[in-house]
C-alpha atoms as a PDB file:
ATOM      1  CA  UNK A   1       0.000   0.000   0.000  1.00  0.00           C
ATOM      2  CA  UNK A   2       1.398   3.369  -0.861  1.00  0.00           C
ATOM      3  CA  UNK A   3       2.532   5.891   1.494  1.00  0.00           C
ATOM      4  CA  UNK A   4       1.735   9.892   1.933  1.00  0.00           C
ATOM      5  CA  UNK A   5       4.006  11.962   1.151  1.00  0.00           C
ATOM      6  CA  UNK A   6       4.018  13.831   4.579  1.00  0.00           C
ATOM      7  CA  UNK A   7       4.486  10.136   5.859  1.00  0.00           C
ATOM      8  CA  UNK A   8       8.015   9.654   4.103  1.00  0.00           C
ATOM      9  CA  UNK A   9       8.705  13.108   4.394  1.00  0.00           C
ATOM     10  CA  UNK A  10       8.558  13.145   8.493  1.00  0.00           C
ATOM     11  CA  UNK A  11       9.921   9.523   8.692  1.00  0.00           C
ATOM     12  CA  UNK A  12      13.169  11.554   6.334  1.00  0.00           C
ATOM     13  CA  UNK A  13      13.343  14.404   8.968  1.00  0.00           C
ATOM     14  CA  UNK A  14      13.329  12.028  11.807  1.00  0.00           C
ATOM     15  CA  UNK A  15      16.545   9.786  10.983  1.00  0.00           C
ATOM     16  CA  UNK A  16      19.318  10.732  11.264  1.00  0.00           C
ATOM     17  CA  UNK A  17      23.078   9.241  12.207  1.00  0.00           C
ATOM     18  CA  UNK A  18      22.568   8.001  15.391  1.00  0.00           C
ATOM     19  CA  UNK A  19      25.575   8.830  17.890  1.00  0.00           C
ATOM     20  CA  UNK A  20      24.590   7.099  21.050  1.00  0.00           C
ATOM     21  CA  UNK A  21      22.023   3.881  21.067  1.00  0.00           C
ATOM     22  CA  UNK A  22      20.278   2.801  23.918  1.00  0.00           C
ATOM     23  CA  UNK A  23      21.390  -0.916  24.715  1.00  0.00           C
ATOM     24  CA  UNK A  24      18.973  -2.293  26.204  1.00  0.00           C
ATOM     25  CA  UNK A  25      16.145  -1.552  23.728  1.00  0.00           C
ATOM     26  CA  UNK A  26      16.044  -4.914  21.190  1.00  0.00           C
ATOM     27  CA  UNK A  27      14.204  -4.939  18.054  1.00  0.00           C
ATOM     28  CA  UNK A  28      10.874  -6.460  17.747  1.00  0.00           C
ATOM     29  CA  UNK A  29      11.110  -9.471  15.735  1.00  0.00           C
ATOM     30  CA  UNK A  30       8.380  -8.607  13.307  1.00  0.00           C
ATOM     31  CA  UNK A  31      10.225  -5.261  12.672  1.00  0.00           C
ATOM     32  CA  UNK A  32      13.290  -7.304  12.287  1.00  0.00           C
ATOM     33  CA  UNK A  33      11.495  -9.531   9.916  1.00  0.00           C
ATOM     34  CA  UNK A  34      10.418  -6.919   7.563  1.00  0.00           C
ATOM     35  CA  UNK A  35      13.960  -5.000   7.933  1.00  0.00           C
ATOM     36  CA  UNK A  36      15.446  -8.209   6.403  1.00  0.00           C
ATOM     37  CA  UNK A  37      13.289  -8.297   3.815  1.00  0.00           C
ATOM     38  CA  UNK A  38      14.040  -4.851   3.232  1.00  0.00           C
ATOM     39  CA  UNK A  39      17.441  -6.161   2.193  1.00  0.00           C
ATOM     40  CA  UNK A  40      16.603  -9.134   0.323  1.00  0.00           C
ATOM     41  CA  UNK A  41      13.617  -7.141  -2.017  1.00  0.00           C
ATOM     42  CA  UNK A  42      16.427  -4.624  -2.514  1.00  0.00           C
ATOM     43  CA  UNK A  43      17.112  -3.389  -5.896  1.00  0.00           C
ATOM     44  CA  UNK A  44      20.543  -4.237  -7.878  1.00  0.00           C
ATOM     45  CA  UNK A  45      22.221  -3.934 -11.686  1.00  0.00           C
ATOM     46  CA  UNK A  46      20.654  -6.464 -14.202  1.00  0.00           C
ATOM     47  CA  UNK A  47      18.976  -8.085 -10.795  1.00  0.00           C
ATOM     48  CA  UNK A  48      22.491 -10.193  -9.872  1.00  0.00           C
ATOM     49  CA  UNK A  49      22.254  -9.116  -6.432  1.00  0.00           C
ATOM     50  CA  UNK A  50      25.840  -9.576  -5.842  1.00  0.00           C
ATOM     51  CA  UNK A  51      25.606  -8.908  -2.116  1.00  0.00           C
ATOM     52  CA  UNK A  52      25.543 -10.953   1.107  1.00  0.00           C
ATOM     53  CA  UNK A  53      24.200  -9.676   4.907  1.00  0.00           C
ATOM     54  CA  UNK A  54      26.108 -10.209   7.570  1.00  0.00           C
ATOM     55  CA  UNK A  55      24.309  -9.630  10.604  1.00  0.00           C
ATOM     56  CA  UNK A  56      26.779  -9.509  13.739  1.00  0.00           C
ATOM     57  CA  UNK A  57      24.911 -10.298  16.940  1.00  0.00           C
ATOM     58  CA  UNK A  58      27.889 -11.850  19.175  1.00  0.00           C
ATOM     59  CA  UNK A  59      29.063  -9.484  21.622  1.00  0.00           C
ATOM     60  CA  UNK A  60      32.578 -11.059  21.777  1.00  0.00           C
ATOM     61  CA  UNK A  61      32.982 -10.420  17.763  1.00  0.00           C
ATOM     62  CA  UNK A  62      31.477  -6.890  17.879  1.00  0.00           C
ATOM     63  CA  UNK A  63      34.068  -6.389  20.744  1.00  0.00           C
ATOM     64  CA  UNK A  64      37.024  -7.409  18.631  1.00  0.00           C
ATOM     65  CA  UNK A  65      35.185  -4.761  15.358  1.00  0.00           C
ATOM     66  CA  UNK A  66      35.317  -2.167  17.307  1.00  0.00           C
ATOM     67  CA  UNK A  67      38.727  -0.830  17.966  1.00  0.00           C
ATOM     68  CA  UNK A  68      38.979  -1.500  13.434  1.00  0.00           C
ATOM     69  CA  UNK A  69      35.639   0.704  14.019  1.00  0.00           C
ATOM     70  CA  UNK A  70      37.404   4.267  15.520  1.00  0.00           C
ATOM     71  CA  UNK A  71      36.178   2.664  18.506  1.00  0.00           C
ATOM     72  CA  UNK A  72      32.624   4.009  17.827  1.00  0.00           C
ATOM     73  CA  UNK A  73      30.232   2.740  20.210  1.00  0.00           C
ATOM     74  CA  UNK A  74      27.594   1.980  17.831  1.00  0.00           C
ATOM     75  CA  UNK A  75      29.378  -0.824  17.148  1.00  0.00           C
ATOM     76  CA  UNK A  76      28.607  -2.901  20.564  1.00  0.00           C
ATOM     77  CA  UNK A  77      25.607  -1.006  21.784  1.00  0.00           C
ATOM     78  CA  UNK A  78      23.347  -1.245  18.700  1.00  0.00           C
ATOM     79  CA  UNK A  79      20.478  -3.755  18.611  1.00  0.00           C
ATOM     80  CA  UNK A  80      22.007  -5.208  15.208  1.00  0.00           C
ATOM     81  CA  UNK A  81      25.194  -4.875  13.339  1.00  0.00           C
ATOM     82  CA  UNK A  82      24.897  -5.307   9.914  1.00  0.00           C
ATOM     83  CA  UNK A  83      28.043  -5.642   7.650  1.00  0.00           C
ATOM     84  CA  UNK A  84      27.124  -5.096   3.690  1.00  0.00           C
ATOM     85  CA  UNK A  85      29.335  -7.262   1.645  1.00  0.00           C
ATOM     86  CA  UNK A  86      29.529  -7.121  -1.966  1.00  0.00           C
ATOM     87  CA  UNK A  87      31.527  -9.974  -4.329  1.00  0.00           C
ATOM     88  CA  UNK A  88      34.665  -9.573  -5.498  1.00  0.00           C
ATOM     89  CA  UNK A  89      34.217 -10.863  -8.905  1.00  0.00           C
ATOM     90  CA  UNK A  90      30.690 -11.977 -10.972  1.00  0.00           C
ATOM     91  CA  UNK A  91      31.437 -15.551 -12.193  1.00  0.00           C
ATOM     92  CA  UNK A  92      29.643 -17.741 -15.371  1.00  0.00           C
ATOM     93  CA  UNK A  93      27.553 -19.319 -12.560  1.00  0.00           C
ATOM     94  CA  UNK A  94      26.882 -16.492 -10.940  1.00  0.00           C
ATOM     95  CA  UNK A  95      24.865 -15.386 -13.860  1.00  0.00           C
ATOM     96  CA  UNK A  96      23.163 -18.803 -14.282  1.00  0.00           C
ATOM     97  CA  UNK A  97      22.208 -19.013 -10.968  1.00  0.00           C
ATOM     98  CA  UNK A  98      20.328 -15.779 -11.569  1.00  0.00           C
ATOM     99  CA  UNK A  99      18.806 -17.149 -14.525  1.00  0.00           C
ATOM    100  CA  UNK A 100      17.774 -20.728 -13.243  1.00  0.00           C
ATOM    101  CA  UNK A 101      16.434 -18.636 -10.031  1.00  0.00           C
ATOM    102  CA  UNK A 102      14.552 -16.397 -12.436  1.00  0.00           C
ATOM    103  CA  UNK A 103      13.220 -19.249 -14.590  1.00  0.00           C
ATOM    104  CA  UNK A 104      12.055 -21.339 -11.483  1.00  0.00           C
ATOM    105  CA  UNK A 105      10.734 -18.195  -9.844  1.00  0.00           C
ATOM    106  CA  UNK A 106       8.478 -16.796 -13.211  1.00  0.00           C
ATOM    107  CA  UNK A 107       7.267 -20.588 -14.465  1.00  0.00           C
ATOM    108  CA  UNK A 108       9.825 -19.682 -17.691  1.00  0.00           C
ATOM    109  CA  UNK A 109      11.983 -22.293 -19.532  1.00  0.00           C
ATOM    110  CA  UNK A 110      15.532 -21.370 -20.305  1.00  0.00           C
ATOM    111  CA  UNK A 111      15.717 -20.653 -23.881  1.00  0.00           C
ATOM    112  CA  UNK A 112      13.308 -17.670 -22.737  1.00  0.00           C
ATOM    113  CA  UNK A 113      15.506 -16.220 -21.220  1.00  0.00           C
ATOM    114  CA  UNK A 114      18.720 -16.653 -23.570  1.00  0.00           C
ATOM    115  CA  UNK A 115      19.487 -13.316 -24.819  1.00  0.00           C
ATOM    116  CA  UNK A 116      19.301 -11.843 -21.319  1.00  0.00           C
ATOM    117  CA  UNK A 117      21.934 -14.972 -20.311  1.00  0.00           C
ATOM    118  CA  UNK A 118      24.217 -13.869 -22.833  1.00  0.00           C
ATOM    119  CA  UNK A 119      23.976 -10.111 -22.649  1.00  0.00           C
ATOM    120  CA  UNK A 120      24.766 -10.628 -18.799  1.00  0.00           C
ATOM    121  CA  UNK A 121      27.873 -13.225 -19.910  1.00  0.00           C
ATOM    122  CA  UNK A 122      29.273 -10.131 -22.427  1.00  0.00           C
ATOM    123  CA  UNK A 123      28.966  -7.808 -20.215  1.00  0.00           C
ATOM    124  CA  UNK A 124      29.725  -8.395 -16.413  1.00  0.00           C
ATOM    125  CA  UNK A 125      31.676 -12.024 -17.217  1.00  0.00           C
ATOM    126  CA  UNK A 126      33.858 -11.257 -20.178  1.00  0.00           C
ATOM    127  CA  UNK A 127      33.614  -7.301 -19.275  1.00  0.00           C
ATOM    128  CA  UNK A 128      32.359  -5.963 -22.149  1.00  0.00           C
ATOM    129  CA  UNK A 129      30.412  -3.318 -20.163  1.00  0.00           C
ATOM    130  CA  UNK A 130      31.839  -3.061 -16.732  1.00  0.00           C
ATOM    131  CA  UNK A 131      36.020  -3.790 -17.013  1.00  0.00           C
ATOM    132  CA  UNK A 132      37.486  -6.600 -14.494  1.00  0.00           C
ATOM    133  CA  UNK A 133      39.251  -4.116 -12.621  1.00  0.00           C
ATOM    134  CA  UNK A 134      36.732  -2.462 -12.173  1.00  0.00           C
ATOM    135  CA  UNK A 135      34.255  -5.588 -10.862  1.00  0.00           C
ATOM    136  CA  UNK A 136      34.829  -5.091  -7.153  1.00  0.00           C
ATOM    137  CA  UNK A 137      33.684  -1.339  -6.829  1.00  0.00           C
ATOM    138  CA  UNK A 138      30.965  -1.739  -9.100  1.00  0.00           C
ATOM    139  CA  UNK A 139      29.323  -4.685  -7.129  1.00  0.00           C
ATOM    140  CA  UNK A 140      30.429  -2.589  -3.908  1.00  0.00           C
ATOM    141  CA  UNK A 141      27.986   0.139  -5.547  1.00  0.00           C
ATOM    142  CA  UNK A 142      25.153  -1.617  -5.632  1.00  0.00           C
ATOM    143  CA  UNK A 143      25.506  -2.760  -2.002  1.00  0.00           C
ATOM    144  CA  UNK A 144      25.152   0.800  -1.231  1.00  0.00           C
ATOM    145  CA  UNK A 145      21.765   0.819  -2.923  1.00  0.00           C
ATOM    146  CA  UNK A 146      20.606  -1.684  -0.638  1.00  0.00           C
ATOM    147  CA  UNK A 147      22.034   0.263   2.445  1.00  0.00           C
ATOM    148  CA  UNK A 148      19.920   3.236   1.316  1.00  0.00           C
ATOM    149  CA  UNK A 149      16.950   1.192   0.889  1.00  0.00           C
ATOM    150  CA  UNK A 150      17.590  -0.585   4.477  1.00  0.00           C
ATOM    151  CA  UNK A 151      17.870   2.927   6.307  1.00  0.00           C
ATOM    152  CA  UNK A 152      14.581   4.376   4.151  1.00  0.00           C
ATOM    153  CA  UNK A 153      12.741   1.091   5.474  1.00  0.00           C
ATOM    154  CA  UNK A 154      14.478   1.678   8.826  1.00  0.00           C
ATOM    155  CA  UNK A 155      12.919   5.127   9.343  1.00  0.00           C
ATOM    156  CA  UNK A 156       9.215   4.171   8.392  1.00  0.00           C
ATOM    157  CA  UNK A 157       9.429   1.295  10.587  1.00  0.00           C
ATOM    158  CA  UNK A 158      10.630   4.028  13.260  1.00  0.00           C
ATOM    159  CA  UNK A 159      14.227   1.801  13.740  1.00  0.00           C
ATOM    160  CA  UNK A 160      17.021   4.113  14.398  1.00  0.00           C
ATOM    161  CA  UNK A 161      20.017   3.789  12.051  1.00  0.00           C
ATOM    162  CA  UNK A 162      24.262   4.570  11.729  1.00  0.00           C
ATOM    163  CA  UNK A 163      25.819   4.189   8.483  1.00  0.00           C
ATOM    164  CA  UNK A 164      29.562   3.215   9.151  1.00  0.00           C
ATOM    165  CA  UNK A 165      32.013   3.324   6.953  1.00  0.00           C
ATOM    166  CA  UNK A 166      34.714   4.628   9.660  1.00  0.00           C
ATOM    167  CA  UNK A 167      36.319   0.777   9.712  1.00  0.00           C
ATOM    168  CA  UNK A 168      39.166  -0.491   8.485  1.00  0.00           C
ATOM    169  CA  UNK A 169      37.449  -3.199   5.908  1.00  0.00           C
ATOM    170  CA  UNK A 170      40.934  -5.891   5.357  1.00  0.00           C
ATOM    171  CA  UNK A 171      40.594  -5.723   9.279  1.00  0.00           C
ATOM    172  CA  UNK A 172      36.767  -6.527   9.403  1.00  0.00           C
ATOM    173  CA  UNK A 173      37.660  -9.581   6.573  1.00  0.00           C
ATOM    174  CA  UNK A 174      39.812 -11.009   8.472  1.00  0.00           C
ATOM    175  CA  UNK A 175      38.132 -11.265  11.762  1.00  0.00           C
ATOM    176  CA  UNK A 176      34.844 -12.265   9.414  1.00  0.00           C
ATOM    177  CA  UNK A 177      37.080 -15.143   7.479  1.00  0.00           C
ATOM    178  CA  UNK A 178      36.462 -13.390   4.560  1.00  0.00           C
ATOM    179  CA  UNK A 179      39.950 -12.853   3.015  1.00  0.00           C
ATOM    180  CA  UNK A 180      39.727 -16.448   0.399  1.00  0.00           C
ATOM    181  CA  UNK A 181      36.163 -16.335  -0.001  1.00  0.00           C
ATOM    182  CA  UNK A 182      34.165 -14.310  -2.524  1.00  0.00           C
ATOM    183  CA  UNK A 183      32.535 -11.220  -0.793  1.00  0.00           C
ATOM    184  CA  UNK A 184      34.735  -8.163   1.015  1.00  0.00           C
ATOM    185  CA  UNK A 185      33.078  -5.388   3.448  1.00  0.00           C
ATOM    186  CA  UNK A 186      32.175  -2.520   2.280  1.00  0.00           C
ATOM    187  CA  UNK A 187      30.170  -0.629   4.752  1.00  0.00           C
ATOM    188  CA  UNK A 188      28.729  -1.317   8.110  1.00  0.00           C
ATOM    189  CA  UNK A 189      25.289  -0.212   9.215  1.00  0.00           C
ATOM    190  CA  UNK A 190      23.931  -0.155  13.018  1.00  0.00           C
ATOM    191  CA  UNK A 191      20.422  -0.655  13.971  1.00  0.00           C
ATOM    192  CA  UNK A 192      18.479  -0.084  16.884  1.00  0.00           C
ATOM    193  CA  UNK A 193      16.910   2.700  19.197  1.00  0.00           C
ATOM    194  CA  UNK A 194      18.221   6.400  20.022  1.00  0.00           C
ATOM    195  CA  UNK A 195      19.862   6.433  23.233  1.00  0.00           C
ATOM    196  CA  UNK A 196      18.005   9.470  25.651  1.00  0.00           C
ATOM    197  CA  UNK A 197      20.724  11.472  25.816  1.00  0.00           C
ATOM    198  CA  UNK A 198      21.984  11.988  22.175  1.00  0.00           C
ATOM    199  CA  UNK A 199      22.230  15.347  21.735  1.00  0.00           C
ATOM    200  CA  UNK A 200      22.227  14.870  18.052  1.00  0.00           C
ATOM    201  CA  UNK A 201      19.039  13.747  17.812  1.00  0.00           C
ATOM    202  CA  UNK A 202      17.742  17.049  18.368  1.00  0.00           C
ATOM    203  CA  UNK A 203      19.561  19.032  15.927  1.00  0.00           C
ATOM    204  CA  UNK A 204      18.215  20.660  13.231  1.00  0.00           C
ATOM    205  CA  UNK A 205      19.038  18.660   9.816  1.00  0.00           C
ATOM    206  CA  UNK A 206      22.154  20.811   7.639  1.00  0.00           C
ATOM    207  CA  UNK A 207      20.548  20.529   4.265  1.00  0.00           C
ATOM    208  CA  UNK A 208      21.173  22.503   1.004  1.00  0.00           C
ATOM    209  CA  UNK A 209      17.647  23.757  -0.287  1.00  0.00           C
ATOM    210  CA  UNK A 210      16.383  21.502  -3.200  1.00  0.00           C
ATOM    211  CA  UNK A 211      16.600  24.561  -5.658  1.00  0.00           C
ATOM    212  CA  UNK A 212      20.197  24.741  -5.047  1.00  0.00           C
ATOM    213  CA  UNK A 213      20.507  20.767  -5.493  1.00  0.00           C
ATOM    214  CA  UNK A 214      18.098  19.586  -8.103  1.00  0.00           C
ATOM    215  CA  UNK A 215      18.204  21.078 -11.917  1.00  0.00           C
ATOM    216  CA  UNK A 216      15.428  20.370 -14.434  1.00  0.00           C
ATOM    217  CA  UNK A 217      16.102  20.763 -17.740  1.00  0.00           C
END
């Protein structure tokens, strides 16, 4: 069902970077629920989704993250810690997973879906489109469209967020295990409730006014 626009407007003004969360306050796990599906329904390039969730909920590992986090205390008093990976490369069955997902998923057959196999082989496989070098950061960009679309879902579900990407991310891979396998971090986003006694959260937003940033032409 669709929003107002006052609706997204005042859950907009009412985020913000959280500085201090209160750690005793847990999610509810229907809010949870939904937040995770926020990730999974989250928009990426040509659909791959070349992402994975790591959701860090151990206090011992947030304990070791933090001092590779400026020591921010986000990092152990948040309700959830999530830690946005994106793959290092895109592989030939990384594309036909997609397409045997989307084929099982829509009721298609295979040929059906041929062209779209091979413009996706051309283009993020044999880099036709998107050069190898160039792989990693591009797959790390759409994680970041699936941040923004966890900390817009975050704010109508009135969940406090802290985007993060004060960490040192070789450090975060190798307390993860991630440094042979095929995802890196690339940003780090806390979830949870305001703590009382942020000051931040009543500060007025710094914005530049939308004539100044938006140009139609």
């Amino acid at each position: 069902m669709p929003i107002t626009p006052e609706t997204l407007e005042q859950a907009l003004h009412w985020r913000y970077a959280v500085k201090a969360f209160d750690p005793t306050r847990r999610i509810p796990a229907d809010t949870w629920a939904a937040l995770e599906q926020s990730l999974v329904l989250s928009p990426s390039s040509y659909g791959l989704q070349p992402w994975k969730f790591l959701v860090i909920r151990d206090q011992t590992l947030r304990q070791q993250l933090r001092p590779h986090s400026w020591d921010q205390s986000q990092i152990t008093d948040c309700a959830e810690l999530v830690v946005f990976l994106g793959r290092r490369t895109i592989e030939q069955a990384d594309v036909d997973t997609l397409i045997s997902t989307t084929c099982q998923t829509r009721g298609l057959a295979s040929e059906q879906l041929a062209f779209y196999a091979d413009l996706l082989r051309r283009n993020v496989v044999e880099h036709e489109q998107v050069p190898a070098a160039e792989i990693a950061g591009w797959n790390g960009r759409q994680v970041y469209i699936a941040l923004g679309t966890f900390m817009a879902a975050a704010a109508l579900l009135g969940v406090d967020t802290c985007p993060i990407e004060g960490f040192d991310p070789a450090a975060y891979d190798r307390i993860l295990g991630l440094e042979e396998g095929p995802y890196r971090s690339w940003v780090v986003c806390a979830a949870g409730y305001r703590a009382d006694d942020d000051k931040y959260a009543q500060l007025a937003k710094v914005r530049y006014p939308a004539s100044e940033l938006i140009e139609v032409r």
